[in-house]
C-alpha atoms as a PDB file:
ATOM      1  CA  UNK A   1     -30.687  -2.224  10.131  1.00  0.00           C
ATOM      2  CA  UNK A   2     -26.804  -2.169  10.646  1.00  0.00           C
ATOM      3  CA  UNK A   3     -24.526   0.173  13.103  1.00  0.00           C
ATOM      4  CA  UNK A   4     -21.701   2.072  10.943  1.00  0.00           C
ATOM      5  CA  UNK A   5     -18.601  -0.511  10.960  1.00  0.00           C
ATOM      6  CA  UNK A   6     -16.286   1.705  13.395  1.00  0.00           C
ATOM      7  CA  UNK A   7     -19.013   0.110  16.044  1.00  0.00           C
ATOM      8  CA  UNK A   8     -17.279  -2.878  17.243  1.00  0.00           C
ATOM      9  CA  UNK A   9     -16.066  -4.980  20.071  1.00  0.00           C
ATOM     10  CA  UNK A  10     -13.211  -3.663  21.632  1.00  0.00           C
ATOM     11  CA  UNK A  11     -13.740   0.153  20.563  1.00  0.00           C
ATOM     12  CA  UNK A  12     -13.186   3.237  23.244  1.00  0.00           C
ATOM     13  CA  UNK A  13     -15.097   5.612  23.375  1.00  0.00           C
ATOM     14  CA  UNK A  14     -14.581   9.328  24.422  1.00  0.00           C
ATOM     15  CA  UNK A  15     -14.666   9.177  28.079  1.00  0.00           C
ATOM     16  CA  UNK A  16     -16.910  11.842  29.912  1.00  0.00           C
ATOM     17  CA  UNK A  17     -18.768  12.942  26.618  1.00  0.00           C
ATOM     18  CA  UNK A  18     -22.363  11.779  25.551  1.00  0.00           C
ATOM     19  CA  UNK A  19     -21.948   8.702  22.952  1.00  0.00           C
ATOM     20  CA  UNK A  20     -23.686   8.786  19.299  1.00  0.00           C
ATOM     21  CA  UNK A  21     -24.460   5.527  17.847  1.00  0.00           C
ATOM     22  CA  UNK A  22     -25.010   5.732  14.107  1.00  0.00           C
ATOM     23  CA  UNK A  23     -25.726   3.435  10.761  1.00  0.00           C
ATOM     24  CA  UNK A  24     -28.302   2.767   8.137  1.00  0.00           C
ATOM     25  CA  UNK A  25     -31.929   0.922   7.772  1.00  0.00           C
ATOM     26  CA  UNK A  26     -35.097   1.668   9.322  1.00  0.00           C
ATOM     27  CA  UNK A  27     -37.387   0.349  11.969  1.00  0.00           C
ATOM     28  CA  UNK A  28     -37.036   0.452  15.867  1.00  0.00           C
ATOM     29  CA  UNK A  29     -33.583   0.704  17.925  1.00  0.00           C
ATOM     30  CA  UNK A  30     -33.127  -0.210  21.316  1.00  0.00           C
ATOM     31  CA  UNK A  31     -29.812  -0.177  23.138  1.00  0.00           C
ATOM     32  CA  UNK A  32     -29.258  -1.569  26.342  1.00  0.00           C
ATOM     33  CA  UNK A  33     -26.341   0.461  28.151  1.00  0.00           C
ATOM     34  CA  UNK A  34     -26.164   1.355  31.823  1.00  0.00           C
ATOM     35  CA  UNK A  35     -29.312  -1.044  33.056  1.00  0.00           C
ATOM     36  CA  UNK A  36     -31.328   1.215  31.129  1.00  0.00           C
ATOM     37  CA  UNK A  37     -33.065   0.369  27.450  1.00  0.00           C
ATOM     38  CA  UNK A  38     -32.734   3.354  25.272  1.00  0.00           C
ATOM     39  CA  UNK A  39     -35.371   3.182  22.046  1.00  0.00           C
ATOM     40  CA  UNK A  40     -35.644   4.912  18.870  1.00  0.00           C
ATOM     41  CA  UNK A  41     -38.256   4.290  15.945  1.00  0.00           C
ATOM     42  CA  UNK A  42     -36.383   5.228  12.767  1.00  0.00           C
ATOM     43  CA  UNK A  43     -37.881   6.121   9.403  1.00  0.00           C
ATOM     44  CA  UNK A  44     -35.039   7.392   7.419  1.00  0.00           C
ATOM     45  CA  UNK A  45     -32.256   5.223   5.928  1.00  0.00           C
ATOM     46  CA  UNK A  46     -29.696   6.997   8.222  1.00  0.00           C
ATOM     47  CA  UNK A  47     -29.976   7.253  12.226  1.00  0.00           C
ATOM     48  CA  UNK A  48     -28.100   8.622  14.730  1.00  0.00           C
ATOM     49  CA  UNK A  49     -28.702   7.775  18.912  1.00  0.00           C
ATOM     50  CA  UNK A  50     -27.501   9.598  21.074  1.00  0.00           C
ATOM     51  CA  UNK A  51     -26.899   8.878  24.977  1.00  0.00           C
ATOM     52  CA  UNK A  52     -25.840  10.954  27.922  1.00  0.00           C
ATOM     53  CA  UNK A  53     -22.104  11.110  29.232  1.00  0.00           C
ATOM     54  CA  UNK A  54     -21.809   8.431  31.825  1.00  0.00           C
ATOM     55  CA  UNK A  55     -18.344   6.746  31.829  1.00  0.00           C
ATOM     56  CA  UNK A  56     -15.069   7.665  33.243  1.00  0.00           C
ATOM     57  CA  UNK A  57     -11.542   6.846  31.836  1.00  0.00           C
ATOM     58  CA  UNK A  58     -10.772   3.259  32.564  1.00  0.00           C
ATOM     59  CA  UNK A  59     -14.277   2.041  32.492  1.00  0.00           C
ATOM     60  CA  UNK A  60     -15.001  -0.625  30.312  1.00  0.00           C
ATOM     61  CA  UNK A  61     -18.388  -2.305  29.735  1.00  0.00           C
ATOM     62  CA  UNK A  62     -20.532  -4.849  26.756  1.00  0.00           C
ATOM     63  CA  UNK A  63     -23.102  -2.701  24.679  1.00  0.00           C
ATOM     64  CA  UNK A  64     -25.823  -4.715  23.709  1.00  0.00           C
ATOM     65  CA  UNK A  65     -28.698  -3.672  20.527  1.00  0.00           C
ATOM     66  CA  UNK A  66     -31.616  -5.294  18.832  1.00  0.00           C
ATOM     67  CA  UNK A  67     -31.870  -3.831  15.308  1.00  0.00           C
ATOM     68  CA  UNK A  68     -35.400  -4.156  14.559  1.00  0.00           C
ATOM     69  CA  UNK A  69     -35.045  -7.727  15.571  1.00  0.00           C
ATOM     70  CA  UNK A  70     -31.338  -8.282  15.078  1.00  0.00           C
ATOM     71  CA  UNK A  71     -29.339  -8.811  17.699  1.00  0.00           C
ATOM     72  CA  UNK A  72     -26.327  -6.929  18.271  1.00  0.00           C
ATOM     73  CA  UNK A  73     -23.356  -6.993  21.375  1.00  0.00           C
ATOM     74  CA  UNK A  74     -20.389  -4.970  21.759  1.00  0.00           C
ATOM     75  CA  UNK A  75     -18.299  -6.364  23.913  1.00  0.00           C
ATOM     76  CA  UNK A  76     -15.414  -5.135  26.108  1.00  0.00           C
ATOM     77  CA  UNK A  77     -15.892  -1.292  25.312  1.00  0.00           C
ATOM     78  CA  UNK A  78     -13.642   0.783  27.313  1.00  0.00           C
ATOM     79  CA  UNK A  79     -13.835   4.796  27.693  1.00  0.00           C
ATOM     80  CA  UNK A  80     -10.914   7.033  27.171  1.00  0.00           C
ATOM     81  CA  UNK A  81      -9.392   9.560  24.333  1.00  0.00           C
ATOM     82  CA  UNK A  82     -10.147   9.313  20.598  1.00  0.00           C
ATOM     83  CA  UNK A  83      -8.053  10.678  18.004  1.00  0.00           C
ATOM     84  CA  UNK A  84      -8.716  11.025  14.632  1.00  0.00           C
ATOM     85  CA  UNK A  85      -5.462  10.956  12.577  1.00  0.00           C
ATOM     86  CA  UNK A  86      -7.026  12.484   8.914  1.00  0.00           C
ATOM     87  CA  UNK A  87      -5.059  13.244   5.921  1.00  0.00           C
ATOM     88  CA  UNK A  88      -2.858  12.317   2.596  1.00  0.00           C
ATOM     89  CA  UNK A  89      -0.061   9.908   2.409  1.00  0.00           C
ATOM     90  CA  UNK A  90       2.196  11.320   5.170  1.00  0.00           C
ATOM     91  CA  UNK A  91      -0.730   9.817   7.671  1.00  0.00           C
ATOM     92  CA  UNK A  92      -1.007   6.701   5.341  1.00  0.00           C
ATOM     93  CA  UNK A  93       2.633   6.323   5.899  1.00  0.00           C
ATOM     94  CA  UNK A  94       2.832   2.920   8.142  1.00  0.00           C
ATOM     95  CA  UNK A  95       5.173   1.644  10.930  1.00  0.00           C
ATOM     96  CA  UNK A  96       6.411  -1.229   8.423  1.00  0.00           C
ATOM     97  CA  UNK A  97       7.799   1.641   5.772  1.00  0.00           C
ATOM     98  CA  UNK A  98       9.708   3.185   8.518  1.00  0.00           C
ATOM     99  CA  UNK A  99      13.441   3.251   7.958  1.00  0.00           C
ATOM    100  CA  UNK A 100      15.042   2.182  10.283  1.00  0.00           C
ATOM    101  CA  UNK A 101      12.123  -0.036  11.623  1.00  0.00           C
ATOM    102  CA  UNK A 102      11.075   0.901  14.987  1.00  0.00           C
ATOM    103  CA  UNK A 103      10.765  -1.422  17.685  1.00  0.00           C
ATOM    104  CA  UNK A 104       6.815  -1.268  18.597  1.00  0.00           C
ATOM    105  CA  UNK A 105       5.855  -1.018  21.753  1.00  0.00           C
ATOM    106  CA  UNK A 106       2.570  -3.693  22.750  1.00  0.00           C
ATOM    107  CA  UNK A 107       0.127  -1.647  24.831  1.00  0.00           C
ATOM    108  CA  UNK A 108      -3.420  -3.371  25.319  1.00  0.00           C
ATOM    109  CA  UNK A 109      -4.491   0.169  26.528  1.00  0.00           C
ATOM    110  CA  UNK A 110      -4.133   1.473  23.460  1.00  0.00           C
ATOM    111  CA  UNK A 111      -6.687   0.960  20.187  1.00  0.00           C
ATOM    112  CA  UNK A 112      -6.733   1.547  16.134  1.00  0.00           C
ATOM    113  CA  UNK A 113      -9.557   1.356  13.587  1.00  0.00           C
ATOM    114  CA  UNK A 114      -8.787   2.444  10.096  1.00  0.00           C
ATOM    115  CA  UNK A 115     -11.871   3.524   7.463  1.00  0.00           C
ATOM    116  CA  UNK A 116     -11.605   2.257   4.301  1.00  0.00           C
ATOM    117  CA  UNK A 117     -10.157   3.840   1.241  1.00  0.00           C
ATOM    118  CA  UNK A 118     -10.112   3.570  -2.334  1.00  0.00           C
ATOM    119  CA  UNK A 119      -7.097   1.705  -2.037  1.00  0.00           C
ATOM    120  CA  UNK A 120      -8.123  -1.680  -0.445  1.00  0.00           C
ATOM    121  CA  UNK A 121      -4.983  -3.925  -0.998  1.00  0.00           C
ATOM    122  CA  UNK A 122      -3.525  -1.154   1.667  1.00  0.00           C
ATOM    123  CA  UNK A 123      -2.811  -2.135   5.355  1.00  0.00           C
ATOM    124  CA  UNK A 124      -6.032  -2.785   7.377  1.00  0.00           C
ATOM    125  CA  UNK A 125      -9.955  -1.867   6.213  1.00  0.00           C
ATOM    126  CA  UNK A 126     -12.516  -1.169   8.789  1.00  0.00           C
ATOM    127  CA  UNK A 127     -13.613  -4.936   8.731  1.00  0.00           C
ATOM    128  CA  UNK A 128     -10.662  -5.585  10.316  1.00  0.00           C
ATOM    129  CA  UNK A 129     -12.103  -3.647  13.380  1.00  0.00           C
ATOM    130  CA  UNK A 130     -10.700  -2.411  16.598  1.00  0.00           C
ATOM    131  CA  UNK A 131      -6.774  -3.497  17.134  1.00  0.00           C
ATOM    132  CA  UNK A 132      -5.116  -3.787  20.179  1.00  0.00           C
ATOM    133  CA  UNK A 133      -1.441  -2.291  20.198  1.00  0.00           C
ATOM    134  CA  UNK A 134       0.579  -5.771  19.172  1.00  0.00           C
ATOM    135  CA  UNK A 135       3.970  -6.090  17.384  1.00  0.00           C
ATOM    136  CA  UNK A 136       2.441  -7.250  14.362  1.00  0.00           C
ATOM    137  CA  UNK A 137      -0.734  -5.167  14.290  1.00  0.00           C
ATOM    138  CA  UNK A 138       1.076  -1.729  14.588  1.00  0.00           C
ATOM    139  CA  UNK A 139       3.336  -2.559  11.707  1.00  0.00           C
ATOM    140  CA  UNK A 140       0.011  -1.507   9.159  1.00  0.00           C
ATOM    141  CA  UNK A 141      -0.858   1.061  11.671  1.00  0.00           C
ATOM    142  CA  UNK A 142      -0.272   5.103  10.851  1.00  0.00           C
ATOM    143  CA  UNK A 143       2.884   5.816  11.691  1.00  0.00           C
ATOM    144  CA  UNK A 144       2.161   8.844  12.819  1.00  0.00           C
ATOM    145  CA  UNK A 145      -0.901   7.528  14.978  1.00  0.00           C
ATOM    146  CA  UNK A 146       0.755   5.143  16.507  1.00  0.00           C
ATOM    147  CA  UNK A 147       3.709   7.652  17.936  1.00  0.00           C
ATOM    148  CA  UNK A 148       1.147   9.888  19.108  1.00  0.00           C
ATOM    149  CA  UNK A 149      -0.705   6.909  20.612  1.00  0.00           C
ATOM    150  CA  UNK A 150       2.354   5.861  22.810  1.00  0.00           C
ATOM    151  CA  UNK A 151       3.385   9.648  23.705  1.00  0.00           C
ATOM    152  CA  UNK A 152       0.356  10.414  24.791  1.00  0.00           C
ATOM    153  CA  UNK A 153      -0.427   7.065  26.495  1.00  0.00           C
ATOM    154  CA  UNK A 154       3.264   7.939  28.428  1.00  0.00           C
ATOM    155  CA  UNK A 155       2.099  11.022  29.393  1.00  0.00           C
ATOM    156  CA  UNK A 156      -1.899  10.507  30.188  1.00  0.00           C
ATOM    157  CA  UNK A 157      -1.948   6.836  30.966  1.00  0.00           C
ATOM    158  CA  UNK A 158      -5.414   6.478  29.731  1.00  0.00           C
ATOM    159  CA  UNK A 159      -6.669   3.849  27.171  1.00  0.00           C
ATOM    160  CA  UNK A 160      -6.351   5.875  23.874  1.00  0.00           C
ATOM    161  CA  UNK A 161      -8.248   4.704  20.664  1.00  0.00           C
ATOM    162  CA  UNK A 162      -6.972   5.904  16.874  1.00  0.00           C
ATOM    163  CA  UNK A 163      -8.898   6.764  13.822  1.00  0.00           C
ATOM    164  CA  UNK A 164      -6.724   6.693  11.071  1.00  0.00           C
ATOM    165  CA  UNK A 165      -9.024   8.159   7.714  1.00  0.00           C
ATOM    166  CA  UNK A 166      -6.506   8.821   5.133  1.00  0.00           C
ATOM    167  CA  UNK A 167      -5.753   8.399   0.884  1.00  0.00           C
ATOM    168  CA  UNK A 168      -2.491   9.387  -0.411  1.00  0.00           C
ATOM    169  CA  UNK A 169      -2.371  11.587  -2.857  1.00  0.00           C
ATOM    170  CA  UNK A 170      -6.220  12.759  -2.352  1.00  0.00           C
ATOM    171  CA  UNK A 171      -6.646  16.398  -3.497  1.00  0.00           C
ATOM    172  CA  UNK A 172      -7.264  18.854  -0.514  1.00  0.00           C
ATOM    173  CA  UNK A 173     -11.081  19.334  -2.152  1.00  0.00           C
ATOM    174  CA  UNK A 174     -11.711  15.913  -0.493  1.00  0.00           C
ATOM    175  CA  UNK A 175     -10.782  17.216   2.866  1.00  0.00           C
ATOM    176  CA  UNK A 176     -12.653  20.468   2.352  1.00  0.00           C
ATOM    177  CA  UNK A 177     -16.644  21.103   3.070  1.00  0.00           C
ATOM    178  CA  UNK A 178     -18.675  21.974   0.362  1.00  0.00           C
ATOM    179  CA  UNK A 179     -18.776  25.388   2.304  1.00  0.00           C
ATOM    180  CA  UNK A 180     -15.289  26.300   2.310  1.00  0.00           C
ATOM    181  CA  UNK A 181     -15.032  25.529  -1.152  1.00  0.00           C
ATOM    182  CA  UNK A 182     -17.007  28.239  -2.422  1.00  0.00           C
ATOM    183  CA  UNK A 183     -15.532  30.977  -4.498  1.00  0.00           C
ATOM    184  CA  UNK A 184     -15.611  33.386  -1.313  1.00  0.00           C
ATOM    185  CA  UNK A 185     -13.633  31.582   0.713  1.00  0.00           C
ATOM    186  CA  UNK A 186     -11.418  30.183  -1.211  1.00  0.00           C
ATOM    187  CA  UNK A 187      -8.577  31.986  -2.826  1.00  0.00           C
ATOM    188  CA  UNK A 188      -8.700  32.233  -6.577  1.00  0.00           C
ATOM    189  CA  UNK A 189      -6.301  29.840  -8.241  1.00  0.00           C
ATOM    190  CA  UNK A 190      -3.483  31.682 -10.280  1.00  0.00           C
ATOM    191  CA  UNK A 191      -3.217  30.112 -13.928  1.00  0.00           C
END
């Protein structure tokens, strides 16, 4: 059994909002969070848990799982805003292919994960995890994420985390449910 990769040490979560654990495998889950041991028996390849809203802004605690055997801890998981920064190659569009360069700000309040594309010799992959705000992190960071991330953070003061999910030059299909691509919703398509 494995948790979904944007599970990791050093993650926030949305503060004030119940928390949804998710991955693959079968078997038995158990999470230990808040002195209490939350189970699950699983017997589809996919499995979501979900637990109730218990964290403020600011708080930070370890997560710990057994996997149907394997052991699992997330450590230093804080609670605050989540972003997701979704789109083409004007969200792809990092810090380091700004002209003129700007001068990045460190903040260890604020957090990125990036999921991976089709393009893997891009910037960062979600093995690379949670990243704290550093001068040389941010430089392969979403440009646009990471000026949100510091106006925000200016305005809120709250730990912030960033989910960039972007692929330049994806069609708009990608980005679309199955739903809203049927032929009555969608406008016809002049030739």
């Amino acid at each position: 059994m494995e948790l979904a990769k944007i599970f990791g040490s050093g993650m926030i979560f949305q503060a004030e909002k119940p928390i949804l654990f998710f991955g693959t495998g079968k078997g038995i889950i158990k999470i230990f969070f808040d002195a209490k041991i939350h189970e699950k028996t699983v017997t589809d390849e996919k499995w979501v848990v979900e637990l109730p809203s218990c964290r403020g802004y600011g708080e930070s605690c370890d997560i710990s799982f057994d996997l149907n055997g394997k052991k699992k801890i997330l450590y230093d998981v804080t609670f605050g805003d989540v972003f997701l920064c979704a789109g083409q190659s004007n969200m792809q569009f990092t810090i380091s292919e700004e002209t003129p360069l700007s001068d990045v700000v460190e903040n260890s309040m604020i957090k990125y994960f990036v999921s991976d594309r089709i393009e893997n010799h891009c910037g960062q992959k979600s093995d690379d995890g949670w990243q704290t705000c550093t001068k040389n992190s941010a430089l392969r960071w979403s440009a646009i994420g990471y000026h949100f991330a510091q106006a925000y953070f200016r305005e809120k003061n709250v730990p912030i985390g960033v989910v960039g999910c972007f692929q330049g030059a994806s069609g708009i299909r990608s980005w679309v449910s199955k739903t809203c691509l049927t032929k009555e919703i969608l406008l016809p398509i002049e030739k």
